[in-house]
C-alpha atoms as a PDB file:
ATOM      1  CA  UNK A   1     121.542 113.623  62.116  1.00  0.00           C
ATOM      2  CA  UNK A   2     118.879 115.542  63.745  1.00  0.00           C
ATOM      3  CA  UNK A   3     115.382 114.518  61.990  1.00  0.00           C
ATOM      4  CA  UNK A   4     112.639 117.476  61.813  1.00  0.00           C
ATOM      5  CA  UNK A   5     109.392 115.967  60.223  1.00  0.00           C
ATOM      6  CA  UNK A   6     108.244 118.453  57.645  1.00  0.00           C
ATOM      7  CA  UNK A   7     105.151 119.719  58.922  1.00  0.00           C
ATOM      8  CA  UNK A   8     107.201 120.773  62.108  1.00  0.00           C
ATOM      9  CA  UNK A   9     107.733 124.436  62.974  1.00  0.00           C
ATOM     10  CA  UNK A  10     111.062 125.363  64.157  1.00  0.00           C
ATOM     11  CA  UNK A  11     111.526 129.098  64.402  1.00  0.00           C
ATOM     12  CA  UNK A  12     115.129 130.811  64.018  1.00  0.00           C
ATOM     13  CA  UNK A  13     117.113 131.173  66.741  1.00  0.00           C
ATOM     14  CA  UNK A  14     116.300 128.100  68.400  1.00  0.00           C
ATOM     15  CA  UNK A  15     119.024 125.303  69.468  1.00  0.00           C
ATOM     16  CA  UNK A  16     118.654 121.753  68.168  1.00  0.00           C
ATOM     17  CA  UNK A  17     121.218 119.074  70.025  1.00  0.00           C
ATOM     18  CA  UNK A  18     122.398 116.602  68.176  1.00  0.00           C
ATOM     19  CA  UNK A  19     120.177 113.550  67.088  1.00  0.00           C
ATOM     20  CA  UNK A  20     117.204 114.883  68.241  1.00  0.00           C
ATOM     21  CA  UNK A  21     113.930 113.543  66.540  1.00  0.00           C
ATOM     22  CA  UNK A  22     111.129 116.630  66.026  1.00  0.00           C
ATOM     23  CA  UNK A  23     107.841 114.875  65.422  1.00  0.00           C
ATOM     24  CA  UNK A  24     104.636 115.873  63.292  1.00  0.00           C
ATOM     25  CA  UNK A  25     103.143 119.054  64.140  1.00  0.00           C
ATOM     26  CA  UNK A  26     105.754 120.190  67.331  1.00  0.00           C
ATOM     27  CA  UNK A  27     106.093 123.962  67.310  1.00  0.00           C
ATOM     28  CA  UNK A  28     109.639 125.008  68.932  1.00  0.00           C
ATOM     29  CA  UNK A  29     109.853 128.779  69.637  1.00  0.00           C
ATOM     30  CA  UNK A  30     113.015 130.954  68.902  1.00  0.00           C
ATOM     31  CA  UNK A  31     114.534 130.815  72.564  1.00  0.00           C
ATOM     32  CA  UNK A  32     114.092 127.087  73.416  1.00  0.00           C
ATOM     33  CA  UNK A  33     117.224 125.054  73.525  1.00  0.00           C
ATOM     34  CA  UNK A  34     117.090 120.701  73.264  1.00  0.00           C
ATOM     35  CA  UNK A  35     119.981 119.000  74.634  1.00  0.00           C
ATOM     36  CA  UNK A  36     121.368 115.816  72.345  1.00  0.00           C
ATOM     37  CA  UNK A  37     119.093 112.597  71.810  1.00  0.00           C
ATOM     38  CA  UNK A  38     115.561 114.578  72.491  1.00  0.00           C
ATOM     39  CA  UNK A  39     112.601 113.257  71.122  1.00  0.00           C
ATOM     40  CA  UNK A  40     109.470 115.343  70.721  1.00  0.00           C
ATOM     41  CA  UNK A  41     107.147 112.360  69.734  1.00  0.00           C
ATOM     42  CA  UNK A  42     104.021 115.080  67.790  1.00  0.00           C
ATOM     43  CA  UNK A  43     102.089 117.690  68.369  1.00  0.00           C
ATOM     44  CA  UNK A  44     104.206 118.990  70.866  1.00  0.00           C
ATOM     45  CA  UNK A  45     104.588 122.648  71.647  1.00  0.00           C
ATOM     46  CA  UNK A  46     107.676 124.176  73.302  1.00  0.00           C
ATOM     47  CA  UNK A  47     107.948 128.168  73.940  1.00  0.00           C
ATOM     48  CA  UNK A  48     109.885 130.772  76.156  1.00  0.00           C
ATOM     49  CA  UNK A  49     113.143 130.653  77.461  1.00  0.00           C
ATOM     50  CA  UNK A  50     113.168 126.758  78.096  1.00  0.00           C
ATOM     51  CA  UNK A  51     116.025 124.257  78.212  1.00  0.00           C
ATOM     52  CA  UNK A  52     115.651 120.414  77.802  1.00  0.00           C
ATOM     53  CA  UNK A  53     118.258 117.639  78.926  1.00  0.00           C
ATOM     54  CA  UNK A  54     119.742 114.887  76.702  1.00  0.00           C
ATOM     55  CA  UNK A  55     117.392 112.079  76.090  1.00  0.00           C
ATOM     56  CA  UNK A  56     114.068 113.855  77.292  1.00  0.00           C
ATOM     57  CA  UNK A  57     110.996 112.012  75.640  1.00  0.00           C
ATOM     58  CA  UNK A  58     108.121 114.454  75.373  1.00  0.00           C
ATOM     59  CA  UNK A  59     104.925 112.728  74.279  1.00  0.00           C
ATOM     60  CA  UNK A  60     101.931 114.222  72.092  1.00  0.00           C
ATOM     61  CA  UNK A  61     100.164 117.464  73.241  1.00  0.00           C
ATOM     62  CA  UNK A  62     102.722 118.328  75.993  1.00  0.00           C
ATOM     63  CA  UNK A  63     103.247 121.951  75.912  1.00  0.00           C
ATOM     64  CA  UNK A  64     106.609 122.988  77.653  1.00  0.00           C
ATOM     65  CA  UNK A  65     107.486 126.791  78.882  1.00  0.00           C
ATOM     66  CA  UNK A  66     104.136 128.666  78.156  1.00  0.00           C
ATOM     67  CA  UNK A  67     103.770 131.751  80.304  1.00  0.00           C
ATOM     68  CA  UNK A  68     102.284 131.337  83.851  1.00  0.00           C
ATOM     69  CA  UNK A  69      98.770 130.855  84.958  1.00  0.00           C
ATOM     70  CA  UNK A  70      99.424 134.132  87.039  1.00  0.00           C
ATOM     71  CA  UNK A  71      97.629 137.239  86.807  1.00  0.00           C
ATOM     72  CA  UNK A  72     100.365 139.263  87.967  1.00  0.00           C
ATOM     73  CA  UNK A  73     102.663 138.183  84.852  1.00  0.00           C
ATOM     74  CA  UNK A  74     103.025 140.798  82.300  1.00  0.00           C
ATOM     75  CA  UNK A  75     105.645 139.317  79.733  1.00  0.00           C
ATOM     76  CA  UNK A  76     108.974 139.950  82.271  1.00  0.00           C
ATOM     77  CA  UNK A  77     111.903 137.314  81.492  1.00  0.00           C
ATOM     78  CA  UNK A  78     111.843 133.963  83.002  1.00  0.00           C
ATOM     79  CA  UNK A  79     112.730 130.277  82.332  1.00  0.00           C
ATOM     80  CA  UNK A  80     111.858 127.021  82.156  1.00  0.00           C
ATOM     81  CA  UNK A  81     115.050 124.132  83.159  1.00  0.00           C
ATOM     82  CA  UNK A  82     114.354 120.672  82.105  1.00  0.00           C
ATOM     83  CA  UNK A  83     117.156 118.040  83.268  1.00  0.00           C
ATOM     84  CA  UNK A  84     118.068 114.555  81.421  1.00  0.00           C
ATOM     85  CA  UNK A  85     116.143 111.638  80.257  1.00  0.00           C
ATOM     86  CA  UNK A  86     112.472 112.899  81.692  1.00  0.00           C
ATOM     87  CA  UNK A  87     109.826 111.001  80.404  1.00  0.00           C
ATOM     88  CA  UNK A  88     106.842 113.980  79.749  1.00  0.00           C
ATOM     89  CA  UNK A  89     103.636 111.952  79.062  1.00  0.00           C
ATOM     90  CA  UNK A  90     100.671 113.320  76.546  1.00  0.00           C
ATOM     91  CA  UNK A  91      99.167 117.084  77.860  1.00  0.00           C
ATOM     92  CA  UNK A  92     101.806 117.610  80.361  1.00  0.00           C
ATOM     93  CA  UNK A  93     101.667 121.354  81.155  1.00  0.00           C
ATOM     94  CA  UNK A  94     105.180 123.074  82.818  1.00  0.00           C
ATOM     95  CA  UNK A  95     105.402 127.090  83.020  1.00  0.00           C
ATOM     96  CA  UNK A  96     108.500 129.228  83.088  1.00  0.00           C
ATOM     97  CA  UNK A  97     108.696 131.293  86.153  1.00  0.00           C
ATOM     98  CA  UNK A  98     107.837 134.525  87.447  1.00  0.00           C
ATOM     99  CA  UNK A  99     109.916 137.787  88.351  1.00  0.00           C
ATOM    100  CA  UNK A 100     108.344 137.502  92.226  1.00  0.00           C
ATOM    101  CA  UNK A 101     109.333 133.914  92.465  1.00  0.00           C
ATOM    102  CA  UNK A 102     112.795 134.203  91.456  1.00  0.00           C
ATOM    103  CA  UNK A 103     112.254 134.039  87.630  1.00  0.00           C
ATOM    104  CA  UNK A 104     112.933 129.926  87.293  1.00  0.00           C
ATOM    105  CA  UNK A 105     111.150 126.731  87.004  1.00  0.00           C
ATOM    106  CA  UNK A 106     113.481 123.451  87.451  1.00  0.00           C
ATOM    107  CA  UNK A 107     112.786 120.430  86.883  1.00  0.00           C
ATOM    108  CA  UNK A 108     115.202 117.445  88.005  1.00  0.00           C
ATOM    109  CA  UNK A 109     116.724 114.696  85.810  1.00  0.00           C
ATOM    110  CA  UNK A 110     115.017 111.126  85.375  1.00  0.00           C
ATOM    111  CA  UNK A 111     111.509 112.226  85.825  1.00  0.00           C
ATOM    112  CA  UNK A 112     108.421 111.035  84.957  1.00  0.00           C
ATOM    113  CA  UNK A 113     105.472 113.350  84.507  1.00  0.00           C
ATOM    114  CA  UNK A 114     102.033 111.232  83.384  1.00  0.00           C
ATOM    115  CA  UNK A 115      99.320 112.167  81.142  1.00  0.00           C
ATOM    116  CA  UNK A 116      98.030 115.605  82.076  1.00  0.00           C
ATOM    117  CA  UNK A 117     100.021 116.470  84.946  1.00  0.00           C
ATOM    118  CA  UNK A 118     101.130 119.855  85.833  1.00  0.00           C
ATOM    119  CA  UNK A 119     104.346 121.755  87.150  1.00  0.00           C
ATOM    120  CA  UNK A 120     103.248 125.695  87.914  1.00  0.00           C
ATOM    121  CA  UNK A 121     105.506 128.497  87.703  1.00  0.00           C
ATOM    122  CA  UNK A 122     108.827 128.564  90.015  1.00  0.00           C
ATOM    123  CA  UNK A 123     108.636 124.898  91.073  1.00  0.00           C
ATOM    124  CA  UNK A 124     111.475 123.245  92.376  1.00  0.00           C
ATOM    125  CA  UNK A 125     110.931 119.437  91.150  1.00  0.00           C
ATOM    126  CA  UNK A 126     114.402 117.249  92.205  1.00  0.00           C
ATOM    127  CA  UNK A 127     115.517 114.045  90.284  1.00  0.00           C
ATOM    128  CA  UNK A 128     113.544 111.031  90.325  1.00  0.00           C
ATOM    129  CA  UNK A 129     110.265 112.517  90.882  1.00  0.00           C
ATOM    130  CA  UNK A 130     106.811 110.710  89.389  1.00  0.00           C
ATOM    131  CA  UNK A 131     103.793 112.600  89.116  1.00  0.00           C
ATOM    132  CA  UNK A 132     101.215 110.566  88.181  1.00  0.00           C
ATOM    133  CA  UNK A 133      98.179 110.990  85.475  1.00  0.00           C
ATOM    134  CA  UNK A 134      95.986 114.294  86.350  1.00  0.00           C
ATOM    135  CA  UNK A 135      98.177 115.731  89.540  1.00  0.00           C
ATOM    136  CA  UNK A 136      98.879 119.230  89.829  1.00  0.00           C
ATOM    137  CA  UNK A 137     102.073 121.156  91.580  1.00  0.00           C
ATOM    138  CA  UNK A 138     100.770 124.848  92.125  1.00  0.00           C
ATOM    139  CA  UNK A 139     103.529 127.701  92.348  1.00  0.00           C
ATOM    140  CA  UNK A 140     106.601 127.958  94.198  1.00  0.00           C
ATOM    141  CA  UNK A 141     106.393 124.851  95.733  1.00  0.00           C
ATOM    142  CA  UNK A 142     109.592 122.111  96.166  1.00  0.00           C
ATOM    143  CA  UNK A 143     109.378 118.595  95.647  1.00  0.00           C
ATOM    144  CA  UNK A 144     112.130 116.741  96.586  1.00  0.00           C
ATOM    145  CA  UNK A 145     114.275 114.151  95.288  1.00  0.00           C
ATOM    146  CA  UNK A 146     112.535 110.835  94.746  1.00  0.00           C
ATOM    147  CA  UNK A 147     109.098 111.967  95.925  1.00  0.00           C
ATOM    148  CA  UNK A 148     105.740 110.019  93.924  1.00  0.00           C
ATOM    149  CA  UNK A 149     102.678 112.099  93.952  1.00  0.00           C
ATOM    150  CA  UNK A 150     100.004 110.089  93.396  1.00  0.00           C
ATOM    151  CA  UNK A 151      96.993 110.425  90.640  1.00  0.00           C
ATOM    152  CA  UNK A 152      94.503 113.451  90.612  1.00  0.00           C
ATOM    153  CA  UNK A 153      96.203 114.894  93.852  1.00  0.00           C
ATOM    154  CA  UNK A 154      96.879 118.756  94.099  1.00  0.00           C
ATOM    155  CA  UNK A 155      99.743 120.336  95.478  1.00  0.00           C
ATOM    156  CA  UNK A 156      99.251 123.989  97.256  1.00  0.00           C
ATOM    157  CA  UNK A 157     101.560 126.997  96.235  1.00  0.00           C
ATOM    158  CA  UNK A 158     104.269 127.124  98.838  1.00  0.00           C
ATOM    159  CA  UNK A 159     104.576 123.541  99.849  1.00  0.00           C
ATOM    160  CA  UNK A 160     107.625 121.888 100.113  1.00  0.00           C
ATOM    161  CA  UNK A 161     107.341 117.480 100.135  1.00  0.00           C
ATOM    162  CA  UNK A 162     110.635 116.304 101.496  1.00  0.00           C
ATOM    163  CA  UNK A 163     112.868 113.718  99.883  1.00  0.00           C
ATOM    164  CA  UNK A 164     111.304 110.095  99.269  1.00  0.00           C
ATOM    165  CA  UNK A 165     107.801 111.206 100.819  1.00  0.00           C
ATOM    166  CA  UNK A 166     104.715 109.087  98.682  1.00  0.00           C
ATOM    167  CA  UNK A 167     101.779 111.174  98.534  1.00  0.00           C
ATOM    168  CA  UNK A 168      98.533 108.782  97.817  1.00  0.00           C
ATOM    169  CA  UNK A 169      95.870 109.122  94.952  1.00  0.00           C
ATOM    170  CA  UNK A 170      93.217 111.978  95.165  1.00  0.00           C
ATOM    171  CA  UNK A 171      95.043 113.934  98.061  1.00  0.00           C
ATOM    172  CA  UNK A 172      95.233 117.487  99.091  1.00  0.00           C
ATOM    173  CA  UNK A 173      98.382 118.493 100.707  1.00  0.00           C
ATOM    174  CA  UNK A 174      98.270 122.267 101.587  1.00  0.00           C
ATOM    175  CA  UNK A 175     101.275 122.059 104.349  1.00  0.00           C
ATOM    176  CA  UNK A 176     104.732 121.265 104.120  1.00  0.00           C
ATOM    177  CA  UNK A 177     105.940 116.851 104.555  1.00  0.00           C
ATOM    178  CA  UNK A 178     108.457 116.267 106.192  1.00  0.00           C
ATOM    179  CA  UNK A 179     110.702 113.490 104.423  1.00  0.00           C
ATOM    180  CA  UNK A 180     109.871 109.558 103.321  1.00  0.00           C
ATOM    181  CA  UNK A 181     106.264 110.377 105.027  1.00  0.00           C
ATOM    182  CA  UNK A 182     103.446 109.028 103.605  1.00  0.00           C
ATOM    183  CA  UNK A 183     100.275 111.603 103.262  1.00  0.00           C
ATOM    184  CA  UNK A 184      96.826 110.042 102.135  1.00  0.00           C
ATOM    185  CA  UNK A 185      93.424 111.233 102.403  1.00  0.00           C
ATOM    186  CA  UNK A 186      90.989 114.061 100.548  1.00  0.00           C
ATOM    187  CA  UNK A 187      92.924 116.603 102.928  1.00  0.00           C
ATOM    188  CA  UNK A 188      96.059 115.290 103.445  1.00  0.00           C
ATOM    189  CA  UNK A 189      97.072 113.864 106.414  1.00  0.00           C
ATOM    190  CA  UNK A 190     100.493 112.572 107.276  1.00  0.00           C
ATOM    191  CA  UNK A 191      99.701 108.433 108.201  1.00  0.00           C
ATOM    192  CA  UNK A 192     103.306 106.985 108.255  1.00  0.00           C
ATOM    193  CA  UNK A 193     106.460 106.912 106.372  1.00  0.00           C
ATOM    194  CA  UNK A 194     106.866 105.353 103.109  1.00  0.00           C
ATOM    195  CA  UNK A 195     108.183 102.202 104.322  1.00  0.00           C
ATOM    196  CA  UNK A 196     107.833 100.434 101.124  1.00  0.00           C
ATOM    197  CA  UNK A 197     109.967 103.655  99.204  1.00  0.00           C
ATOM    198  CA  UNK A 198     112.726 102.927 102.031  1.00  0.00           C
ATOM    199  CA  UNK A 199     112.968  99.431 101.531  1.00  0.00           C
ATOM    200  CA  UNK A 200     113.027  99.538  97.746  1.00  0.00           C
ATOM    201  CA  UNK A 201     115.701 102.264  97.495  1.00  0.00           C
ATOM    202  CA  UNK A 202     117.869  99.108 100.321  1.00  0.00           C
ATOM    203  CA  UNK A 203     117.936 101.996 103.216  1.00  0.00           C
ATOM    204  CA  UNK A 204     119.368  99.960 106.175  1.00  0.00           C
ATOM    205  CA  UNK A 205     117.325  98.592 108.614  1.00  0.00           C
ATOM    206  CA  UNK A 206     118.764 100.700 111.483  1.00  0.00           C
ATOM    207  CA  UNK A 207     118.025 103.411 109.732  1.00  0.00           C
ATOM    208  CA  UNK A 208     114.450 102.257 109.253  1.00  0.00           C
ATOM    209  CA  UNK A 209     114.189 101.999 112.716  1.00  0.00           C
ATOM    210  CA  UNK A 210     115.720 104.962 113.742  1.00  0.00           C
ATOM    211  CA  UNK A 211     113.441 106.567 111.004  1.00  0.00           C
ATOM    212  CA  UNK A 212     110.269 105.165 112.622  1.00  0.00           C
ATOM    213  CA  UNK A 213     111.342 105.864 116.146  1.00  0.00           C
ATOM    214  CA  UNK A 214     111.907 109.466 114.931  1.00  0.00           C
ATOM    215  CA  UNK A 215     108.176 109.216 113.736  1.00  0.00           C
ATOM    216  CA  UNK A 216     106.974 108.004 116.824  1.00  0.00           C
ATOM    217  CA  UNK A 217     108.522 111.235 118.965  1.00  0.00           C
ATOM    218  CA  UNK A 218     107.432 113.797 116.306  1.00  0.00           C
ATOM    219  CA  UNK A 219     104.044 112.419 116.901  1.00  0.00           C
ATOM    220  CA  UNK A 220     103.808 111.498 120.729  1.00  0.00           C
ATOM    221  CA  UNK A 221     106.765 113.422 122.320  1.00  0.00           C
ATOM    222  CA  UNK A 222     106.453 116.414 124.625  1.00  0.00           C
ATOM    223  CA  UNK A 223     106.317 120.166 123.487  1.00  0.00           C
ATOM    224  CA  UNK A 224     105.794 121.766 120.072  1.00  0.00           C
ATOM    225  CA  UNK A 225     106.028 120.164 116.677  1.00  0.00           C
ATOM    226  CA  UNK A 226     109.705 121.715 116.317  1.00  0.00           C
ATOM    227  CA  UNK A 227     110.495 121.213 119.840  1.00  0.00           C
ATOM    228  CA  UNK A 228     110.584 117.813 119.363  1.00  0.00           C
ATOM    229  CA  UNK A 229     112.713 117.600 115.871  1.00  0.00           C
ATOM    230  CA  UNK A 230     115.267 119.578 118.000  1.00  0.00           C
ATOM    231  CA  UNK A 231     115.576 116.986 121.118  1.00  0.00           C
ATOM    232  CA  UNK A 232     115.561 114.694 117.903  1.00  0.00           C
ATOM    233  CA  UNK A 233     119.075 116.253 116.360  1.00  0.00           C
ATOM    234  CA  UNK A 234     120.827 115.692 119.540  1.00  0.00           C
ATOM    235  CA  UNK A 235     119.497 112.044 120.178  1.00  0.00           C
ATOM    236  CA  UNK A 236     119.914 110.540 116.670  1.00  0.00           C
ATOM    237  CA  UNK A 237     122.710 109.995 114.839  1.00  0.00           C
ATOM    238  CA  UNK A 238     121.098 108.582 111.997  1.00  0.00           C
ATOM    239  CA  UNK A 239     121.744 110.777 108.537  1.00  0.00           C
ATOM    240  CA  UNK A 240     118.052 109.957 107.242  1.00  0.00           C
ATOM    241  CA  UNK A 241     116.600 111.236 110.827  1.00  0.00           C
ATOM    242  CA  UNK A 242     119.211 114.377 110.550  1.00  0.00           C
ATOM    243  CA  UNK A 243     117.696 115.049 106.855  1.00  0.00           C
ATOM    244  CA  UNK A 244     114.231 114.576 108.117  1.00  0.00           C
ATOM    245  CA  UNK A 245     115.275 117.534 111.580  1.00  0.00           C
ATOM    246  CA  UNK A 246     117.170 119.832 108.853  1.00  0.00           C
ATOM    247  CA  UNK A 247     114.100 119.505 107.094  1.00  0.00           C
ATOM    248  CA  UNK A 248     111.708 120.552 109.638  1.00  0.00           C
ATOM    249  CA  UNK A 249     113.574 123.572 110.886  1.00  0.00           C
ATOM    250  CA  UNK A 250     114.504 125.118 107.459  1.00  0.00           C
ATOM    251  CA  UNK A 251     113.046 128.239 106.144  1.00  0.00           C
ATOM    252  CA  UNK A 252     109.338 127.795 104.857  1.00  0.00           C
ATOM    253  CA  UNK A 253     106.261 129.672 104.540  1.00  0.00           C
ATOM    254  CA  UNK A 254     103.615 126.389 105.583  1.00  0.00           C
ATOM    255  CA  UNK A 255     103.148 124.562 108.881  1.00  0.00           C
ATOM    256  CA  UNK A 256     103.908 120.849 108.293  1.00  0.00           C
ATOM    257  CA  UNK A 257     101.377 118.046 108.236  1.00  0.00           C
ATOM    258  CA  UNK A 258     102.258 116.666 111.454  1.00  0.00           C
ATOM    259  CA  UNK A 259     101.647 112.833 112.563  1.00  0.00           C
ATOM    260  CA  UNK A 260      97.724 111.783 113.444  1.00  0.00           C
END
């Protein structure tokens, strides 16, 4: 039941799921795989070794798995992994990988990626995630579940935004956020938590709190940055503070944006 307008280019070799609707104009190379129930609206170009989830909407002008915008590229293997029922507005851009960043860009399920946002080779993008209209997410970096970066912001390669952190319109953020924070300004700066993400998503109260007090120490409290999100682990017992400390002392290859 698949329907593949005529003027459509599907080359052999490529996997078409089950009801899938192929617009006007798409071009789908020889290696790309669609899960059941995607639509490719028109115009829409999909290349490489790149995977789509069921009920994916990809709107005109996207163009999915494209090599990187890396010099050092020169044709090796790599992939592209797009989960379930994204929403991938007009001149989205998303790159496979690269052999020195582990050969994979993933994208989560439930997504939404506005008009002429960008997801760079090797990202790690969780479920959930909105980029908004004109936002770029250089290489390597990992966004979190249920993170919003806002419109015209840029992401630096190597960055990782923890889970349920808002970044605001026409930001910068060239160091790592620590979860539900809330970065704003030309050059990123970490102002709060994103109180309003909490409350939507019905965190508890106490954990609010114990969120906020957590804030408070990271920013006030005596000793280092990490110093602090250590005493933190042994005087919390909240699970969002404990995400927010496992955060902070994983691996990474950024300093953090650290309270004003």
């Amino acid at each position: 039941m698949t329907g593949i307008h005529p003027s459509a280019v599907v080359e052999e070799g490529a996997t078409i799921g089950a009801d899938c609707t192929i617009g006007p104009f798409c071009v789908i190379g020889a290696d790309v795989v669609l899960g059941d129930r995607v639509t490719l609206k028109s115009h829409v170009v999909v290349q490489g070794d790149t995977q789509i989830g069921d009920e994916t909407v990809v709107f005109p002008f996207a163009v999915l798995g494209e090599i990187p915008q890396d010099l050092k590229y020169d044709g090796e293997p790599a992939k592209l992994r797009i989960g379930k029922r994204n929403r991938i507005r007009e001149h989205v851009t998303m790159n496979i990988g690269t052999t020195h960043g582990g050969g994979l860009t993933k994208v989560g399920d439930d997504g939404l990626f506005m008009a002429g946002c960008h997801i760079a080779h090797d990202a790690q993008v969780g479920d959930r995630v909105i980029v908004v209209n004109s936002s770029a997410v250089a290489g390597h970096c990992i966004i979190e579940d249920d993170v919003i970066i806002g419109g015209l912001s840029g992401v630096h390669q190597w960055v990782r935004i923890g889970k349920g952190a808002i970044i605001g319109a026409v930001s910068m953020v060239t160091k790592d956020v620590v979860p539900h924070g809330l970065v704003q300004g030309p050059r990123g700066a970490l102002d709060g938590l994103n109180l309003v993400g909490l409350k939507r998503k019905g965190v508890d109260r106490a954990d609010i709190t114990a969120l906020r007090a957590a804030f408070q120490m990271l920013k006030d409290g005596e000793g280092t940055f990490h110093d602090r999100a250590r005493r933190l682990a042994d005087e919390s017992d909240s699970a969002y503070v404990q995400e927010m400390v496992a955060f902070i002392l994983g691996d990474t290859d950024r300093n953090f944006l650290t309270p004003g």
